[in-house]
N, C-alpha and C. Protein backbone atom coordinates (compact mmCIF):
# COMPACT_ATOMS: atom_id res chain seq x y z
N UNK A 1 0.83 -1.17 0.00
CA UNK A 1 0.00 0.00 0.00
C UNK A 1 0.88 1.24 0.00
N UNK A 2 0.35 2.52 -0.94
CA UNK A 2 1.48 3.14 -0.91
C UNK A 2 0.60 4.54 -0.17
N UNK A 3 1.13 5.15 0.67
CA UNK A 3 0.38 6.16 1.28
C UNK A 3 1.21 7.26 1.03
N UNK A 4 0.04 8.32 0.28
CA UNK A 4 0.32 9.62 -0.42
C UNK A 4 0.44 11.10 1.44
N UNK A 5 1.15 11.70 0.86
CA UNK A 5 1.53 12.68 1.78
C UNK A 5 2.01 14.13 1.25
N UNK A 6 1.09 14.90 1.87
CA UNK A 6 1.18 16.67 1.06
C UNK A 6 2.45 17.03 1.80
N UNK A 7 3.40 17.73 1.07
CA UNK A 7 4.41 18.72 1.66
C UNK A 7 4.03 19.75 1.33
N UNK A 8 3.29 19.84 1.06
CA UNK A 8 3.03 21.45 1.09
C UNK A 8 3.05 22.12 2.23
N UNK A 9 2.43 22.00 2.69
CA UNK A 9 2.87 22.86 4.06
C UNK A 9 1.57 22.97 4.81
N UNK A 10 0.76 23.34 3.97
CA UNK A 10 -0.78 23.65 4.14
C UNK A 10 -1.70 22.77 4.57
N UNK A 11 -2.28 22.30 5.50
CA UNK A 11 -3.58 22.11 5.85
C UNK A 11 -4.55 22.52 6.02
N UNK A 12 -6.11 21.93 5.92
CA UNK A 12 -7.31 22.23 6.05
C UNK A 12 -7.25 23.59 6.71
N UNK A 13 -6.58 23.54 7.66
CA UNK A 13 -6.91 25.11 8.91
C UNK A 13 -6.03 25.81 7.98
N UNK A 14 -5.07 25.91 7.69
CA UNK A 14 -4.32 27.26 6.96
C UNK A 14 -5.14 27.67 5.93
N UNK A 15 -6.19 26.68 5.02
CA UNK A 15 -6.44 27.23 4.42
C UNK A 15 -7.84 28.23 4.67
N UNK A 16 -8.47 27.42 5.45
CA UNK A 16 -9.70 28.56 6.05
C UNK A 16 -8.97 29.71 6.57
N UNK A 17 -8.31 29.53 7.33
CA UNK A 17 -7.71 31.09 7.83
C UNK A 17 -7.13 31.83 6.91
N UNK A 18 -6.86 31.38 5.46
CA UNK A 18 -6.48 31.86 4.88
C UNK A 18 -7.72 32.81 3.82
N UNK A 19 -8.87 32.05 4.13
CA UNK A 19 -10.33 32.72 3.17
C UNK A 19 -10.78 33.54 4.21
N UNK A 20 -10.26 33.41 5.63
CA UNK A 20 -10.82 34.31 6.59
C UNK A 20 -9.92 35.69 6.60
N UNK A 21 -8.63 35.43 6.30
CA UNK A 21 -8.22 36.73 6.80
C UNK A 21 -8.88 37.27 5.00
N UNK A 22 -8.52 36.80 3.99
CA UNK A 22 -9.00 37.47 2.81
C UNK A 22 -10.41 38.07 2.92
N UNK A 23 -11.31 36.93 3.39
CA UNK A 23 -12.98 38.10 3.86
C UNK A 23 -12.55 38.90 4.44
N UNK A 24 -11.82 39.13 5.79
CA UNK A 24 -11.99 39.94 6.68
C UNK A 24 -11.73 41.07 5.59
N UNK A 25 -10.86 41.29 4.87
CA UNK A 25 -9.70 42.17 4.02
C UNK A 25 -10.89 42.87 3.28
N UNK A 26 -11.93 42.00 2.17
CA UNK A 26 -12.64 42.56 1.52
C UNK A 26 -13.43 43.54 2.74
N UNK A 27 -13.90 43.17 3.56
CA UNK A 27 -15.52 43.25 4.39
C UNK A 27 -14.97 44.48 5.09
N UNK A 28 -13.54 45.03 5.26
CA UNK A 28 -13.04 46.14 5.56
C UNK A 28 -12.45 47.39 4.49
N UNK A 29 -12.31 46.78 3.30
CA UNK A 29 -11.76 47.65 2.15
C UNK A 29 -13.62 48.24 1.88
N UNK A 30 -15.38 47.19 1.78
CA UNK A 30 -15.79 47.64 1.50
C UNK A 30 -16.42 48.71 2.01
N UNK A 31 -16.27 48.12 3.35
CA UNK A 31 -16.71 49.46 4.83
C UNK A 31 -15.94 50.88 4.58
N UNK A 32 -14.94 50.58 4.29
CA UNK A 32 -13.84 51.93 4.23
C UNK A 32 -14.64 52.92 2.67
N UNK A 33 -14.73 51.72 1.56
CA UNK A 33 -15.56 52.56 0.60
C UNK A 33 -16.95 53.19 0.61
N UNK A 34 -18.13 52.77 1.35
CA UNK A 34 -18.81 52.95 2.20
C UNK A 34 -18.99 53.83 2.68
N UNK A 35 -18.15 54.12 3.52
CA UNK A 35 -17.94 55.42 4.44
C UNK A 35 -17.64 56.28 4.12
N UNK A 36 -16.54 56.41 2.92
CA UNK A 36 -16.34 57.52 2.34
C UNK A 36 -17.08 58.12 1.29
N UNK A 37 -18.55 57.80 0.63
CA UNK A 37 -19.19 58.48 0.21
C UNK A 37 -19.71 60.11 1.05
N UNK A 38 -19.77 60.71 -0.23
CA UNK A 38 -20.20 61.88 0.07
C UNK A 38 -21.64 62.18 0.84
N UNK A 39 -21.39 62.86 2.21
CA UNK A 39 -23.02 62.91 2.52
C UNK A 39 -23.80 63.64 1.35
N UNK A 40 -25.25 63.26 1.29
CA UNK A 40 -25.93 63.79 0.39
C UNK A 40 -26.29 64.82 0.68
N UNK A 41 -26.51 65.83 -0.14
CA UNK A 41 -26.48 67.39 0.58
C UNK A 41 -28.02 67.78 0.38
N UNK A 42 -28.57 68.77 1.37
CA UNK A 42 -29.60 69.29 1.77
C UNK A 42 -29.77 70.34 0.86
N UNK A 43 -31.02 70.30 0.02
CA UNK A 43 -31.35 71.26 -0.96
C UNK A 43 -31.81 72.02 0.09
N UNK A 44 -31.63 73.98 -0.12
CA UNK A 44 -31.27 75.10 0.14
C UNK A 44 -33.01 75.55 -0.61
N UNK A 45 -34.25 76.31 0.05
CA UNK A 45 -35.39 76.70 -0.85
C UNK A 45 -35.86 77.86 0.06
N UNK A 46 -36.47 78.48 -0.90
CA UNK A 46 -36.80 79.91 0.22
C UNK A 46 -38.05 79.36 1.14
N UNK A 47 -38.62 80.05 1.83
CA UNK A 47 -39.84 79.81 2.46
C UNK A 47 -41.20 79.27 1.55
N UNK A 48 -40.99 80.74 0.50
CA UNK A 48 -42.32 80.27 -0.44
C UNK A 48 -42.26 79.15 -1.18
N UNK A 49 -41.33 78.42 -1.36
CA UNK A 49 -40.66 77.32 -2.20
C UNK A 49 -40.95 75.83 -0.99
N UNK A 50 -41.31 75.58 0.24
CA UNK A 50 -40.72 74.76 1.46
C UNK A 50 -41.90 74.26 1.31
N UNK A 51 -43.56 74.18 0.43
CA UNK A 51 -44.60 73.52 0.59
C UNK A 51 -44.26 72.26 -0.03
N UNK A 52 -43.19 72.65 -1.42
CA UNK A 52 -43.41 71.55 -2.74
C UNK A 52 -42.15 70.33 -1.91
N UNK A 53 -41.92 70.67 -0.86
CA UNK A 53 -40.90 69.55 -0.57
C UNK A 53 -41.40 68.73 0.90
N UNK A 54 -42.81 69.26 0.98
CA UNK A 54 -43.32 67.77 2.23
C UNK A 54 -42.60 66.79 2.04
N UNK A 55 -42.54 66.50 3.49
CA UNK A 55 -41.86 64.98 3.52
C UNK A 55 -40.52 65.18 3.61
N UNK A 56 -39.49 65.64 3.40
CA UNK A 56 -38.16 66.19 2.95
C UNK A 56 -37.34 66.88 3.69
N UNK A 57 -36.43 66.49 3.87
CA UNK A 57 -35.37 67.31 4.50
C UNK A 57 -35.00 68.59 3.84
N UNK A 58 -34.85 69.77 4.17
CA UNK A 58 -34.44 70.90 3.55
C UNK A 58 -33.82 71.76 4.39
N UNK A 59 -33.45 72.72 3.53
CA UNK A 59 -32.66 74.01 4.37
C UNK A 59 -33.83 75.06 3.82
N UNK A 60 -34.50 75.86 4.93
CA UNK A 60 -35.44 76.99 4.35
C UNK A 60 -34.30 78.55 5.03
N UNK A 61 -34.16 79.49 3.63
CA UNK A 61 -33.57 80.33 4.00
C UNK A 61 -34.44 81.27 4.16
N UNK A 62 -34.23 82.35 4.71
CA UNK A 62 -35.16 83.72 4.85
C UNK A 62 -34.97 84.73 5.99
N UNK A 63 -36.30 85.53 6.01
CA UNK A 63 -36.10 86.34 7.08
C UNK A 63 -37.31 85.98 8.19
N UNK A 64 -36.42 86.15 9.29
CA UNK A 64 -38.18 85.57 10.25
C UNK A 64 -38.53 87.09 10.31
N UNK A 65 -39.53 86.86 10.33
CA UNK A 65 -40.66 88.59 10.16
C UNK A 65 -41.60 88.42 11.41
N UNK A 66 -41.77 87.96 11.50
CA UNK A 66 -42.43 87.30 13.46
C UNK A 66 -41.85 86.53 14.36
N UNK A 67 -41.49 86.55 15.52
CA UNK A 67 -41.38 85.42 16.66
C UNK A 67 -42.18 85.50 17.74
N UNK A 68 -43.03 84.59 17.75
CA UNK A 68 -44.02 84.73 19.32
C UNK A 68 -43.72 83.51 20.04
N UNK A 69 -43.80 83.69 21.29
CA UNK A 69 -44.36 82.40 22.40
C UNK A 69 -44.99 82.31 23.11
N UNK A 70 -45.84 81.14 23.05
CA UNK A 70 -47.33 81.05 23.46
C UNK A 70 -47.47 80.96 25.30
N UNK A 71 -48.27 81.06 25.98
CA UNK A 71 -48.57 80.69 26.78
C UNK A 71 -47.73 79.74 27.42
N UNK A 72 -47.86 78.66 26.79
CA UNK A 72 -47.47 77.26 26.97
C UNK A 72 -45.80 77.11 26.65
N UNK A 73 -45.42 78.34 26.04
CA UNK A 73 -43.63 78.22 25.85
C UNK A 73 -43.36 77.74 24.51
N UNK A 74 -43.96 77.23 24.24
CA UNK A 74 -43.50 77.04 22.73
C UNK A 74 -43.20 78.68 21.76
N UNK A 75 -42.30 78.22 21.04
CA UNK A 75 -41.66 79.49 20.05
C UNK A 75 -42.07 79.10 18.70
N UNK A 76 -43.03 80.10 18.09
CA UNK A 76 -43.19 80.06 16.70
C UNK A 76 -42.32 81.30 16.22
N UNK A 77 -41.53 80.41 14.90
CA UNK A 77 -40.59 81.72 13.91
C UNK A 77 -41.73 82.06 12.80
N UNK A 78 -42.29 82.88 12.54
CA UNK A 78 -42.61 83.02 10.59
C UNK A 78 -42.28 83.70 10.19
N UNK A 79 -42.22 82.97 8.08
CA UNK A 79 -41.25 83.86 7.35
C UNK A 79 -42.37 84.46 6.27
N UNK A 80 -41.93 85.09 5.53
CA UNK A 80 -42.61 85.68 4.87
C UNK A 80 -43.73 87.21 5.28
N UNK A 81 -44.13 87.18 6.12
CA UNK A 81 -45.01 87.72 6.74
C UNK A 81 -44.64 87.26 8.59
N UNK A 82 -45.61 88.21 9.47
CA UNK A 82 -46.22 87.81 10.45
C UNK A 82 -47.46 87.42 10.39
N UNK A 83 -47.89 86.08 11.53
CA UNK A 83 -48.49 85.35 11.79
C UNK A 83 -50.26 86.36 11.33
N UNK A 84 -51.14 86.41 10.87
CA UNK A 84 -51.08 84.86 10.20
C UNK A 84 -51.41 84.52 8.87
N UNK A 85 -50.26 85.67 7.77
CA UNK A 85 -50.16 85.98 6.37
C UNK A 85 -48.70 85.11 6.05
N UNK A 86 -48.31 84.53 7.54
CA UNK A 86 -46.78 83.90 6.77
C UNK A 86 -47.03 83.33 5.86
N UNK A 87 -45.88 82.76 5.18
CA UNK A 87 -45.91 81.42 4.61
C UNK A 87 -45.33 80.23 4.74
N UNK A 88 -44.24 80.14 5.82
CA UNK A 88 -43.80 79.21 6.41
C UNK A 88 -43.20 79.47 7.85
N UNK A 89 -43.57 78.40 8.85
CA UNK A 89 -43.27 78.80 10.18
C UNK A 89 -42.36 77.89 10.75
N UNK A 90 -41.32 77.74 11.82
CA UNK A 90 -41.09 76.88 12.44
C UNK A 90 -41.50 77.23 13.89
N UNK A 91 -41.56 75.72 14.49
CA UNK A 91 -42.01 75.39 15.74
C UNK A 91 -40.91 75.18 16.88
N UNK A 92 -40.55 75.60 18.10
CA UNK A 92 -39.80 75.43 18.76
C UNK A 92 -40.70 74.55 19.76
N UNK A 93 -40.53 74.07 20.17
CA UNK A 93 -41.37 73.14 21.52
C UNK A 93 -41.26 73.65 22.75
N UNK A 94 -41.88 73.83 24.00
CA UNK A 94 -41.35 74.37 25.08
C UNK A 94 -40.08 73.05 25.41
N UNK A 95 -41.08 71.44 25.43
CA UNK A 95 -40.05 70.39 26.06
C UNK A 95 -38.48 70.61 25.65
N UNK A 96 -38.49 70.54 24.37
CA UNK A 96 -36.57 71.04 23.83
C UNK A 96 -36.26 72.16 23.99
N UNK A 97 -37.03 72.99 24.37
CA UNK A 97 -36.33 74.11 25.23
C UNK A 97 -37.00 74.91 26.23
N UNK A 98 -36.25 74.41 27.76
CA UNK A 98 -36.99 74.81 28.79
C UNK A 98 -36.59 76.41 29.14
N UNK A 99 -35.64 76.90 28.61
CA UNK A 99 -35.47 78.28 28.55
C UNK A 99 -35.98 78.96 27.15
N UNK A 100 -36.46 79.95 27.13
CA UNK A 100 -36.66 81.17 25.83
C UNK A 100 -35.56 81.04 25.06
N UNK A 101 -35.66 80.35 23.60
CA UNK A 101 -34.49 80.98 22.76
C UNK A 101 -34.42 82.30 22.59
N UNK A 102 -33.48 82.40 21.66
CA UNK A 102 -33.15 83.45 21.61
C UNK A 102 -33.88 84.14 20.85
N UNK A 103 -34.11 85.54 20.64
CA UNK A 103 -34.88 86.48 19.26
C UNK A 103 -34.02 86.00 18.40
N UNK A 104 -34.92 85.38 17.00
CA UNK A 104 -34.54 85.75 15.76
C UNK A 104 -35.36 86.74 15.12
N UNK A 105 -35.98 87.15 15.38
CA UNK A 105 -36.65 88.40 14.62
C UNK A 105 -36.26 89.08 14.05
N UNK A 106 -36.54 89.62 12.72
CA UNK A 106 -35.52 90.25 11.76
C UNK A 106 -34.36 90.00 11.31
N UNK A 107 -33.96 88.83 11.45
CA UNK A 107 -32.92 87.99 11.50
C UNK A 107 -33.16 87.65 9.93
N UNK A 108 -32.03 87.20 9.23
CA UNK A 108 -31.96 86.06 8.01
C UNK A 108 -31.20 85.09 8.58
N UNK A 109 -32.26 83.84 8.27
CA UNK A 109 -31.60 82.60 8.55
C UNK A 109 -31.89 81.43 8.27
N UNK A 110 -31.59 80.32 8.15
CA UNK A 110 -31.63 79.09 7.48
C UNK A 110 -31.63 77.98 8.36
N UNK A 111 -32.77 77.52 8.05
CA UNK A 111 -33.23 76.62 9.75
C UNK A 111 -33.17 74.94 8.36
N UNK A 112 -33.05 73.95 9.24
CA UNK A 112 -32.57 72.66 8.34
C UNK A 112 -33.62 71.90 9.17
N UNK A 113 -34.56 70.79 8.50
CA UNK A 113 -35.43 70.06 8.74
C UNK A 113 -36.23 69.63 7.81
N UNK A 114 -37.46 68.57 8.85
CA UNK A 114 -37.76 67.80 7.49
C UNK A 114 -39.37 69.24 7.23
N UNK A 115 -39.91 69.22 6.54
CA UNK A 115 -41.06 70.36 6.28
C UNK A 115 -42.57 69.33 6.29
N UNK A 116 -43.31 69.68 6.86
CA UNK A 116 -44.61 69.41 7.57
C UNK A 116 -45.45 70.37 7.06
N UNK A 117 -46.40 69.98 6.52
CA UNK A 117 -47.64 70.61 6.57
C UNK A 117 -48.40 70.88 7.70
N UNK A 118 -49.00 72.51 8.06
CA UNK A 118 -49.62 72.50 9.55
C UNK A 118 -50.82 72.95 8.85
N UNK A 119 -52.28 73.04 8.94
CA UNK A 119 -53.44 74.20 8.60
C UNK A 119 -52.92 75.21 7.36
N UNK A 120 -52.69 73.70 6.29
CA UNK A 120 -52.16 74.64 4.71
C UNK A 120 -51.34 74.89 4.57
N UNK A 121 -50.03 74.61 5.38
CA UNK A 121 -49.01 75.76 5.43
C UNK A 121 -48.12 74.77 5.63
N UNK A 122 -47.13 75.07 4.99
CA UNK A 122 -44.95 74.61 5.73
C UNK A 122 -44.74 74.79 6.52
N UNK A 123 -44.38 74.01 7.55
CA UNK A 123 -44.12 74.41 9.28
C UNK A 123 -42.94 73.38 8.43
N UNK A 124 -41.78 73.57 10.48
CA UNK A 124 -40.70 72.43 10.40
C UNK A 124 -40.62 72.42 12.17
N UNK A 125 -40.31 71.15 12.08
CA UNK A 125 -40.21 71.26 14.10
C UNK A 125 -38.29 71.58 14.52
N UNK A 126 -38.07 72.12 15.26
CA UNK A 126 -37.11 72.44 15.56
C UNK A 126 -36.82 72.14 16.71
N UNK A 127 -36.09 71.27 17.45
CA UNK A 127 -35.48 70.64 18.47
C UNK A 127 -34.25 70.68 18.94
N UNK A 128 -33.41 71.84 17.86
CA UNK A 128 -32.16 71.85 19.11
C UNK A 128 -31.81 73.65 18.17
N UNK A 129 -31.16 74.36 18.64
CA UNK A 129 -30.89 75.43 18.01
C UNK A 129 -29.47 75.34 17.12
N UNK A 130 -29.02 74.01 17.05
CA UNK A 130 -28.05 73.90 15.48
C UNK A 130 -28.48 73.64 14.62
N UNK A 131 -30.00 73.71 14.40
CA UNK A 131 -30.87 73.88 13.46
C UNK A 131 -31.15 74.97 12.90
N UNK A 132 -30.45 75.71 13.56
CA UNK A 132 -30.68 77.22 12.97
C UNK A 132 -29.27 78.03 13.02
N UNK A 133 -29.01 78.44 11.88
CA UNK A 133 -27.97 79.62 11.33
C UNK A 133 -28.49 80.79 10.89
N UNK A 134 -27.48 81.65 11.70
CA UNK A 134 -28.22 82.90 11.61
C UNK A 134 -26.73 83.19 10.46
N UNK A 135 -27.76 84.06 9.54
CA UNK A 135 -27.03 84.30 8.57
C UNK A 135 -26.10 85.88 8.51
N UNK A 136 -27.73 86.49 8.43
CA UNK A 136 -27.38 88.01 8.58
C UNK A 136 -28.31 88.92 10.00
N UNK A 137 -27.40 89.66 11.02
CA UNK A 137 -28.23 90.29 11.87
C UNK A 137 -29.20 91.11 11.45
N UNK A 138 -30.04 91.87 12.08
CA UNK A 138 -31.10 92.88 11.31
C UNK A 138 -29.73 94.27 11.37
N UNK A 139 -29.72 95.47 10.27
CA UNK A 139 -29.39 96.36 10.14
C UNK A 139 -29.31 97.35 11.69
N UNK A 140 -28.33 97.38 11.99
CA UNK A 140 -28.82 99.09 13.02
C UNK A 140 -29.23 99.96 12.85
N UNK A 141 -30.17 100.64 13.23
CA UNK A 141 -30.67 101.66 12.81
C UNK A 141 -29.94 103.10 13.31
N UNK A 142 -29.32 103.72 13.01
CA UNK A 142 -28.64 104.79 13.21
C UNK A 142 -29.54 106.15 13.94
N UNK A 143 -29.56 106.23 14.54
CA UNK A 143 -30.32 107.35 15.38
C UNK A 143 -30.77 108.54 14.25
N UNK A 144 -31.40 108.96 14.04
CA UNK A 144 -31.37 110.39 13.01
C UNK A 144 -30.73 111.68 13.81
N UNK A 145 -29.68 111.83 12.54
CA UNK A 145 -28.92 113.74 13.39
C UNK A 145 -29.51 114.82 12.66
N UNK A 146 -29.93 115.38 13.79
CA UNK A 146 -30.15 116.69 13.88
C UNK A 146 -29.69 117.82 13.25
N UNK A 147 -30.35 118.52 12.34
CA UNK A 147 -29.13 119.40 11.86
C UNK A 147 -28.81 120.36 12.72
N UNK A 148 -27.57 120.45 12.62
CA UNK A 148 -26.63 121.68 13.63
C UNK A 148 -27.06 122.91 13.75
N UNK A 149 -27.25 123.63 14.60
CA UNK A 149 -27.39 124.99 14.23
C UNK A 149 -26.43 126.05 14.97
N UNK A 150 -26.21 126.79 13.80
CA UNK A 150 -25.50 127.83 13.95
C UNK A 150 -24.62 128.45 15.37
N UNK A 151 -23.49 128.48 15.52
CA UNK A 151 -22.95 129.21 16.81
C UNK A 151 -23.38 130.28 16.99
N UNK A 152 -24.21 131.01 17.97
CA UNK A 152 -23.93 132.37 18.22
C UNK A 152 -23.43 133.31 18.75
């Protein structure tokens, strides 16, 4: 009887460990490709533009032209107009914020969320204030001068 014998070197286990470290290799080169896609970027729409994108994540830019808070603490922004000719509002909640934000009023700024329909209208809920970039402050208004008069 003549009994055959591998020199190779290799057995059964070298070779699984050998399809294992190669998966591992792919299953980390594809994670790495993966990850490095580009986040998908947030389309940028004015207020009057924020109805046609229900459902949707967006960036609404503008000017808030109203800020009130109710009774109950909640902060409504609206743009376009004040309340209740706006055309798009966001909602601050009292729960996400147990203190008064801040005035944006007269403010330009660009609040990021998904857009909701409220009673006809584009609302967005707002839950933390890095949801909102303030773009441009309102103008100062310069005191009016007086014209000088004459030394006598």
């Amino acid at each position: 009887m003549v009994r055959l014998e591998s020199h190779s070197g290799l057995g059964a286990c070298s070779c699984v460990n050998i399809f294992m470290r190669a998966g591992f290799l792919l299953f980390f080169l594809a994670s790495a490709l993966i990850g490095s896609e580009e986040p998908v970027s947030v389309p940028t729409v004015t207020p009057a533009e924020a109805a046609t994108h229900e459902g949707k994540e967006v960036k609404v830019k503008g000017r808030v032209e109203g800020q009130k808070t109710t009774a109950k603490g909640s902060t409504y922004l609206n743009f376009g107009a004040k309340y209740p000719n706006h055309v798009f509002s966001c909602v601050l909640r009292a729960k996400d914020f147990p203190s008064a934000p801040p005035s944006f009023e007269g403010k330009e700024v660009e609040v990021t969320g998904v857009i909701k329909m409220y009673e006809g209208k584009p609302s967005m809920d707002i839950s933390s204030l890095d949801q909102i970039h303030v773009i441009e402050e309102p103008a100062a208004t310069a005191p009016e001068s007086k014209p000088s008069e004459p030394a006598s």
